[in-house]
N, C-alpha and C. Protein backbone atom coordinates (compact mmCIF):
# COMPACT_ATOMS: atom_id res chain seq x y z
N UNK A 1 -4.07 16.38 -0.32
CA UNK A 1 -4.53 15.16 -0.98
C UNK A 1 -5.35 14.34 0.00
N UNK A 2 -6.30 14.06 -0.51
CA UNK A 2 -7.40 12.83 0.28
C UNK A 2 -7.44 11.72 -0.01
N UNK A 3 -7.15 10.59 0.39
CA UNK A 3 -7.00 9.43 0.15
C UNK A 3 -7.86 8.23 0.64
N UNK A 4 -8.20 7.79 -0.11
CA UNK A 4 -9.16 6.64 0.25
C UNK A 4 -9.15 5.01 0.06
N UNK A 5 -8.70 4.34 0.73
CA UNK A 5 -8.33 2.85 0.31
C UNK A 5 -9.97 1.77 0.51
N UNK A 6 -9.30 1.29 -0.16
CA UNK A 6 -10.77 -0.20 0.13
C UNK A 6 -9.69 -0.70 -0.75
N UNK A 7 -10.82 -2.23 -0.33
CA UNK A 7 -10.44 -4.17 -1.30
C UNK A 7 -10.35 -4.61 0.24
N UNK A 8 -10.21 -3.85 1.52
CA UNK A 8 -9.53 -5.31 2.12
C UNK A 8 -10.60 -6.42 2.27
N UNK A 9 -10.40 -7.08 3.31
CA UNK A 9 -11.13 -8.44 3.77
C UNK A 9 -10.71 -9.45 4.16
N UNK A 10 -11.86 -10.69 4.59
CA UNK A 10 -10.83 -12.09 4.88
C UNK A 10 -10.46 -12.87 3.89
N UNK A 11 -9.09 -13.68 3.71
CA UNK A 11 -9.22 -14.21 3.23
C UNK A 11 -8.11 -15.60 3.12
N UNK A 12 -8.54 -16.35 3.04
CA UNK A 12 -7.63 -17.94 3.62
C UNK A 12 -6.14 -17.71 3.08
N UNK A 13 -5.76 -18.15 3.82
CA UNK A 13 -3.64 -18.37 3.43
C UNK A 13 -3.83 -19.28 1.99
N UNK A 14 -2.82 -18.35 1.09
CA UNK A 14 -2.44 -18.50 -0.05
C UNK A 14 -3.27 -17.73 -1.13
N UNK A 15 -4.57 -16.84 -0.73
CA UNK A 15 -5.09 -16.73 -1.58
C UNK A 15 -4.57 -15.02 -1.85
N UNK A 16 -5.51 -14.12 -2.84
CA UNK A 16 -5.38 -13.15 -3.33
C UNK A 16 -6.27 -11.95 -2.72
N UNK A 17 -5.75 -10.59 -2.92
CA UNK A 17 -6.97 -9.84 -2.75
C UNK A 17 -6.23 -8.34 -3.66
N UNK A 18 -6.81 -7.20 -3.97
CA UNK A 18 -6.67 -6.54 -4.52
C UNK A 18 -6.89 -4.85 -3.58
N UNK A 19 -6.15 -4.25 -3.43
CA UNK A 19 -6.65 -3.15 -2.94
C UNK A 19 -6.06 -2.02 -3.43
N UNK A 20 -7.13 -1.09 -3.11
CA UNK A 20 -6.68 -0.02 -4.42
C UNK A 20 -7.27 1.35 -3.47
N UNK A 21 -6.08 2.49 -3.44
CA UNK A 21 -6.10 3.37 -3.14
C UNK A 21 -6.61 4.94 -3.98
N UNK A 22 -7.68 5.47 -3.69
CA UNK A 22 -8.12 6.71 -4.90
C UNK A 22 -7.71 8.08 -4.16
N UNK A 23 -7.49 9.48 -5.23
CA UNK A 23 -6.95 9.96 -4.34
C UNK A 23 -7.98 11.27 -4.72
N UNK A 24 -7.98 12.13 -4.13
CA UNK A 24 -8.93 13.33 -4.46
C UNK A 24 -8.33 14.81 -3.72
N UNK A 25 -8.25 15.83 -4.65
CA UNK A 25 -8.13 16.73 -4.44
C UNK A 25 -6.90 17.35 -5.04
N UNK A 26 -5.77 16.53 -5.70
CA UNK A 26 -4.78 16.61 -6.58
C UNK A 26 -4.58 15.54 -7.20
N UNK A 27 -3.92 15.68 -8.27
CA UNK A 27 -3.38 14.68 -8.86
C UNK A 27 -2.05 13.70 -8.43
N UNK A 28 -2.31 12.06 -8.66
CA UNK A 28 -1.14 11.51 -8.17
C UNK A 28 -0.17 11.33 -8.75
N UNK A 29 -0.39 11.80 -9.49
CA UNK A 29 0.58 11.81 -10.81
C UNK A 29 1.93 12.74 -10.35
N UNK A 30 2.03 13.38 -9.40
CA UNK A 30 2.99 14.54 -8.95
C UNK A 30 3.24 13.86 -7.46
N UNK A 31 2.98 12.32 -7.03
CA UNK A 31 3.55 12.16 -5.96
C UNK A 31 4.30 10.75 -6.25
N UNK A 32 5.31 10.52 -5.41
CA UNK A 32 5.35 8.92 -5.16
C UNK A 32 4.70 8.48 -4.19
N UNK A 33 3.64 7.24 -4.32
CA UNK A 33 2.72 6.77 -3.65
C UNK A 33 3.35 5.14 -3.15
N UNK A 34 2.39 5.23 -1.90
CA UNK A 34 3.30 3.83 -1.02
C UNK A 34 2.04 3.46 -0.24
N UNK A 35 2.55 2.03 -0.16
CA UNK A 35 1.45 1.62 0.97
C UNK A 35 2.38 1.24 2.12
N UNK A 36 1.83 1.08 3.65
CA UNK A 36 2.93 0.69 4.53
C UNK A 36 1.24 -0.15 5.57
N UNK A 37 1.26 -0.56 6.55
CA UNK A 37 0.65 -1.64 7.36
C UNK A 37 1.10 -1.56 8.31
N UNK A 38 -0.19 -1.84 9.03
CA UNK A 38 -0.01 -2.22 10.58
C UNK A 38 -0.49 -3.48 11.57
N UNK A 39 0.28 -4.33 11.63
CA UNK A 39 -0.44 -5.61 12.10
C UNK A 39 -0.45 -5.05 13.89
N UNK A 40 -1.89 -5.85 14.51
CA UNK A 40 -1.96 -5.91 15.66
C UNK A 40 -0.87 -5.78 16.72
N UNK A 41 -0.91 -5.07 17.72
CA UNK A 41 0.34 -5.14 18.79
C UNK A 41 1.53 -4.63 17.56
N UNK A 42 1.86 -4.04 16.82
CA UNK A 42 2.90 -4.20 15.95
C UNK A 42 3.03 -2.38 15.58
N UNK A 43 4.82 -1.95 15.34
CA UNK A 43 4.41 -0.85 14.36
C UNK A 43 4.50 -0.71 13.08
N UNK A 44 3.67 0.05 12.39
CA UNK A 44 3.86 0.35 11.20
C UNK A 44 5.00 0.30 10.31
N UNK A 45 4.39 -1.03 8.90
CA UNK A 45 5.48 -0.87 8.22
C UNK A 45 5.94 -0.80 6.79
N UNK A 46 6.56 -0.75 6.55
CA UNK A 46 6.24 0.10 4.89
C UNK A 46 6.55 -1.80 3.84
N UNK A 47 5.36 -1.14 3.20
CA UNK A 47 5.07 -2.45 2.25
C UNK A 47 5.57 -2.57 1.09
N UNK A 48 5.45 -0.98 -0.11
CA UNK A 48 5.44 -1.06 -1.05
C UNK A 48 5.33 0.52 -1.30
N UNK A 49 6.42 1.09 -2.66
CA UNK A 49 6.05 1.92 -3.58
C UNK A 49 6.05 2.78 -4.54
N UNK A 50 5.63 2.72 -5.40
CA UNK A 50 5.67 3.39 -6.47
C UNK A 50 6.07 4.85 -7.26
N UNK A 51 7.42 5.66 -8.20
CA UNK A 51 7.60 6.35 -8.43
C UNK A 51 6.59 6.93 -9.31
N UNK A 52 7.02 8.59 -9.75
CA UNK A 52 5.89 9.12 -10.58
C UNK A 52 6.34 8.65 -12.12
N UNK A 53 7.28 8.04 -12.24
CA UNK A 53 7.83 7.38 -13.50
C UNK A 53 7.73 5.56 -13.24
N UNK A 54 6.82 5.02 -12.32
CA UNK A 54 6.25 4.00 -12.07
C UNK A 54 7.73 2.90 -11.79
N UNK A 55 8.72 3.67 -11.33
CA UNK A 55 9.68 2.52 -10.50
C UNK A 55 9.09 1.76 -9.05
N UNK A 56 9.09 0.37 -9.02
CA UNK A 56 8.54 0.10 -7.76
C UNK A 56 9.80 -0.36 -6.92
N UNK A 57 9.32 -0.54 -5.50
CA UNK A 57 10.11 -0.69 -4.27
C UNK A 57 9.61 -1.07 -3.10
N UNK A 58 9.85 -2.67 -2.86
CA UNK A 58 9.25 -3.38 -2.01
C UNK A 58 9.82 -3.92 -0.54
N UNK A 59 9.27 -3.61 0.36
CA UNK A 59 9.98 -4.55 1.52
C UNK A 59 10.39 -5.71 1.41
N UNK A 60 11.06 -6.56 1.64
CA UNK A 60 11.49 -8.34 1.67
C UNK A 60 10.64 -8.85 1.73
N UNK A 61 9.85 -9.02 2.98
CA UNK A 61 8.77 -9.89 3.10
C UNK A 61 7.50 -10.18 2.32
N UNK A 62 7.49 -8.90 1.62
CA UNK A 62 6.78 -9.10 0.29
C UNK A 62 7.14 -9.16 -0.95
N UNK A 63 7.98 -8.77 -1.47
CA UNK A 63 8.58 -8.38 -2.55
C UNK A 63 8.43 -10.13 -3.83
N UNK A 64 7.60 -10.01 -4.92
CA UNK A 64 7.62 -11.46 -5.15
C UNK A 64 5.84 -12.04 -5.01
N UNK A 65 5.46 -11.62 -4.10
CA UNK A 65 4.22 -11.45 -3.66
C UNK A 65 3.17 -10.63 -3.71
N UNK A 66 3.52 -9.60 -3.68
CA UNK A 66 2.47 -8.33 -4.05
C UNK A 66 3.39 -7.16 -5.08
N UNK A 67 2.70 -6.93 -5.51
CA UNK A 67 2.51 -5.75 -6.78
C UNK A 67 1.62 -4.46 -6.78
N UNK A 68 2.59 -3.22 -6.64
CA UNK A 68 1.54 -2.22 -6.62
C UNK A 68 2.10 -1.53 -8.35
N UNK A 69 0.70 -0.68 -8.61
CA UNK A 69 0.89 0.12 -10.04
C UNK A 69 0.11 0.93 -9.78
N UNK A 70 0.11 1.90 -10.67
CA UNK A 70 -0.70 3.32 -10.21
C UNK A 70 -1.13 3.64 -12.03
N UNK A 71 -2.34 3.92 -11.93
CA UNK A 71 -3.29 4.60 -12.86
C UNK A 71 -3.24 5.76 -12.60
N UNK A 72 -2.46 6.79 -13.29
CA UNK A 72 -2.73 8.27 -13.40
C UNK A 72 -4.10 8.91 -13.84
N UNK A 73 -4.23 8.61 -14.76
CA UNK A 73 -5.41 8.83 -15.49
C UNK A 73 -6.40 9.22 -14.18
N UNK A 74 -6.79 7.54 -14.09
CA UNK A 74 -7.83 7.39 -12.97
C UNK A 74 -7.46 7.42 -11.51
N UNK A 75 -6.58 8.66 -11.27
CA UNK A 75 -5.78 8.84 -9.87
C UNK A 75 -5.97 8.09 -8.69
N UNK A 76 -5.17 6.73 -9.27
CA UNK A 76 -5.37 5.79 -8.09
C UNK A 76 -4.35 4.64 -8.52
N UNK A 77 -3.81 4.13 -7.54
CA UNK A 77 -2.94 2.88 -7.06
C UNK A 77 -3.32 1.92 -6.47
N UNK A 78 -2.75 0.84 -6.73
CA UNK A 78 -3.21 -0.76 -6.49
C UNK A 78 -2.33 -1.34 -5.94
N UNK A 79 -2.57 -2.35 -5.02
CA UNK A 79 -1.62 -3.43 -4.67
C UNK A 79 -2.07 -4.31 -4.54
N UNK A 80 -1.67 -5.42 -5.61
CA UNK A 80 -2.07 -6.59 -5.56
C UNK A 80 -1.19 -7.38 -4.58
N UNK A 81 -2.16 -8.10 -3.87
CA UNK A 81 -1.52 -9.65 -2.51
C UNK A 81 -2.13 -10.40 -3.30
N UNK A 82 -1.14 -11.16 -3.09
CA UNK A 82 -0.70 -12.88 -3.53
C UNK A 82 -0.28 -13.68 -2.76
N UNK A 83 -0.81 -14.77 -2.87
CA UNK A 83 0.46 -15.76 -1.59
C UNK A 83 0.25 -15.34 -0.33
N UNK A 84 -0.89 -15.02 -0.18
CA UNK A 84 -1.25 -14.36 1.18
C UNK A 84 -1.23 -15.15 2.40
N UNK A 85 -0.25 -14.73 3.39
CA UNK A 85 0.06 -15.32 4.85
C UNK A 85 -0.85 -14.77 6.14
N UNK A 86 -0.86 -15.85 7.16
CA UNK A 86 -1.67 -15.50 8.11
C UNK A 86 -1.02 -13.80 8.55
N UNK A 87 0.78 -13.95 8.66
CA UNK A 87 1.14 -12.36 9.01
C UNK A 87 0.97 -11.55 8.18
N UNK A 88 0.64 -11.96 6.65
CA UNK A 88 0.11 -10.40 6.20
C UNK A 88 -1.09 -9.79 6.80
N UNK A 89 -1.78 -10.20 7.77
CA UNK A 89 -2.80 -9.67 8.42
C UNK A 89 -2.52 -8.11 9.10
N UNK A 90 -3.24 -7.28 8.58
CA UNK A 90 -2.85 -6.04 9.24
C UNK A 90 -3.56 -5.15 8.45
N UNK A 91 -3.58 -4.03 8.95
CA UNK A 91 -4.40 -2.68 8.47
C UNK A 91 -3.70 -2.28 7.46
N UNK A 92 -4.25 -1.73 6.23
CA UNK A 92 -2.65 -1.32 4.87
C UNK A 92 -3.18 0.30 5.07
N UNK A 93 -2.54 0.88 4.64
CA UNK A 93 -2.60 2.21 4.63
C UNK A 93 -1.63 2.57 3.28
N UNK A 94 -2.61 3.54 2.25
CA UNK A 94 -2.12 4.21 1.33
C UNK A 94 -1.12 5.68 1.87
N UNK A 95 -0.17 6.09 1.04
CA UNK A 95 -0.03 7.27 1.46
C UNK A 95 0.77 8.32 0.36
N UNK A 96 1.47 9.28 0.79
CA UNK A 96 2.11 9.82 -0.58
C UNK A 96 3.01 10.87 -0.20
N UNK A 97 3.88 10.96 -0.92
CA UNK A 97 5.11 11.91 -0.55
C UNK A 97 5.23 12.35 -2.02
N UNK A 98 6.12 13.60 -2.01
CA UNK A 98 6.78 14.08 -3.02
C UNK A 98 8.69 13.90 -3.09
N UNK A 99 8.90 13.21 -2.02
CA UNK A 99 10.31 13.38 -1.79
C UNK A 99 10.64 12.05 -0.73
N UNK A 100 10.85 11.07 -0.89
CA UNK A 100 11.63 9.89 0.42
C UNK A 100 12.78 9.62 -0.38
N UNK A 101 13.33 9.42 1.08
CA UNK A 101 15.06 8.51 1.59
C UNK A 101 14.67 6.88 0.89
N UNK A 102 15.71 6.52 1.37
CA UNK A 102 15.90 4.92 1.15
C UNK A 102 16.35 4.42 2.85
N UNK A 103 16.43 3.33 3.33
CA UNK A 103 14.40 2.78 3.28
C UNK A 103 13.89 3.97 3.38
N UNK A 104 12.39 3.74 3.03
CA UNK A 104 11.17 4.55 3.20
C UNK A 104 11.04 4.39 4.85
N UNK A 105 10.58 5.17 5.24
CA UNK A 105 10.53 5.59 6.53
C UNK A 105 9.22 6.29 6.50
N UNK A 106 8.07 5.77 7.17
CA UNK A 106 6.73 6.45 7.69
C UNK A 106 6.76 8.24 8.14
N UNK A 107 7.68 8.57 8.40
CA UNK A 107 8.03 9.93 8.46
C UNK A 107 7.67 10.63 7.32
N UNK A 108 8.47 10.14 6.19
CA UNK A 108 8.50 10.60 5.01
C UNK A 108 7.10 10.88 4.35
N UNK A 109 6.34 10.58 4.51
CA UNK A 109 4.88 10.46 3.65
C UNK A 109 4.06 12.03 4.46
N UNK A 110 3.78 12.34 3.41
CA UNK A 110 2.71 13.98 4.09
C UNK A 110 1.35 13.62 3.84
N UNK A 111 1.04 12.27 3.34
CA UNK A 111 -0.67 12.03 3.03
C UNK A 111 -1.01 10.78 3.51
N UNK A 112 -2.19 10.46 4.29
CA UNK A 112 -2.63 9.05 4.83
C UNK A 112 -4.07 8.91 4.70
N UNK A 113 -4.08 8.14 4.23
CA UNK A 113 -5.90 7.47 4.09
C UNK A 113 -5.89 6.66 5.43
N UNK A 114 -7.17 6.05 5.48
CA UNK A 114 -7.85 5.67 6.71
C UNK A 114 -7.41 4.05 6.69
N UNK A 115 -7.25 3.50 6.19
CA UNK A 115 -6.82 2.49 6.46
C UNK A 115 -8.12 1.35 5.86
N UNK A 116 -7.28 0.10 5.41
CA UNK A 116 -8.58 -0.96 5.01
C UNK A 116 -7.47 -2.31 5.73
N UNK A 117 -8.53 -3.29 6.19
CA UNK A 117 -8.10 -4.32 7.25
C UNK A 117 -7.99 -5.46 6.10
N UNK A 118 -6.60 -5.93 6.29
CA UNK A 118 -6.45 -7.32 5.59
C UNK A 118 -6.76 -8.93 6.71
N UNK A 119 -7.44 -9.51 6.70
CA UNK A 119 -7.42 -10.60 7.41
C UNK A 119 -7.03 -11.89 6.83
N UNK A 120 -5.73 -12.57 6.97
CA UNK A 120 -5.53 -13.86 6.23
C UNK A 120 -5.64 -14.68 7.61
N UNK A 121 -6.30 -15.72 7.09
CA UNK A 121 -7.23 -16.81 8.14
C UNK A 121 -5.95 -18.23 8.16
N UNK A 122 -5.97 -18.90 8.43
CA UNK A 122 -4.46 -19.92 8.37
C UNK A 122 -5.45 -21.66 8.28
């Protein structure tokens, strides 16, 4: 699976942005898809994600705040930010597994896109 994210960008504390992950070369419809982030100096951490029967599952710090959903059809997933904080600043990264634990654990995922940069300004 190939994965490709965009939406990020800057954008002032409190506001919104939309980013949406496409996937190519299989269908996502046969994975559970997640996004996880990486802020500066920081490691990677899992954000958000979605079953192939569209159960979601969010970290704390977001949970309330952002929303991901996935379009089968049009093999691709979204996560909407809301309420956006200077620390949501960080690189998001789409990814996808057929099989994770509880927590999700970055291990778990066999697919990674390149990453799109969130900047919230304060």
């Amino acid at each position: 699976v190939q994965l490709q994210a965009s939406g990020g960008g800057l954008v002032e504390a409190g506001g919104s942005l939309r980013l949406s992950c496409t996937a190519s070369g299989r269908t996502l419809s046969n994975y559970i898809m997640a996004w996880f982030r990486q802020a500066p100096g920081k490691e990677r951490e899992f954000v958000a994600d979605i079953s192939r029967t569209s159960t979601t599952y969010y970290a704390g710090s977001v949970k309330g705040r952002f929303a991901i959903s996935r379009d089968n059809a049009k093999n691709t997933v979204t996560l909407h930010l809301n309420s956006l904080k200077p620390e949501d600043t960080a690189v998001y990264y789409c990814t996808a597994t057929k099989i994770r634990a509880l927590p999700p654990d970055q291990g778990d995922y066999d697919f990674w896109g390149q990453g799109t940069l969130v900047t919230v300004s304060s």
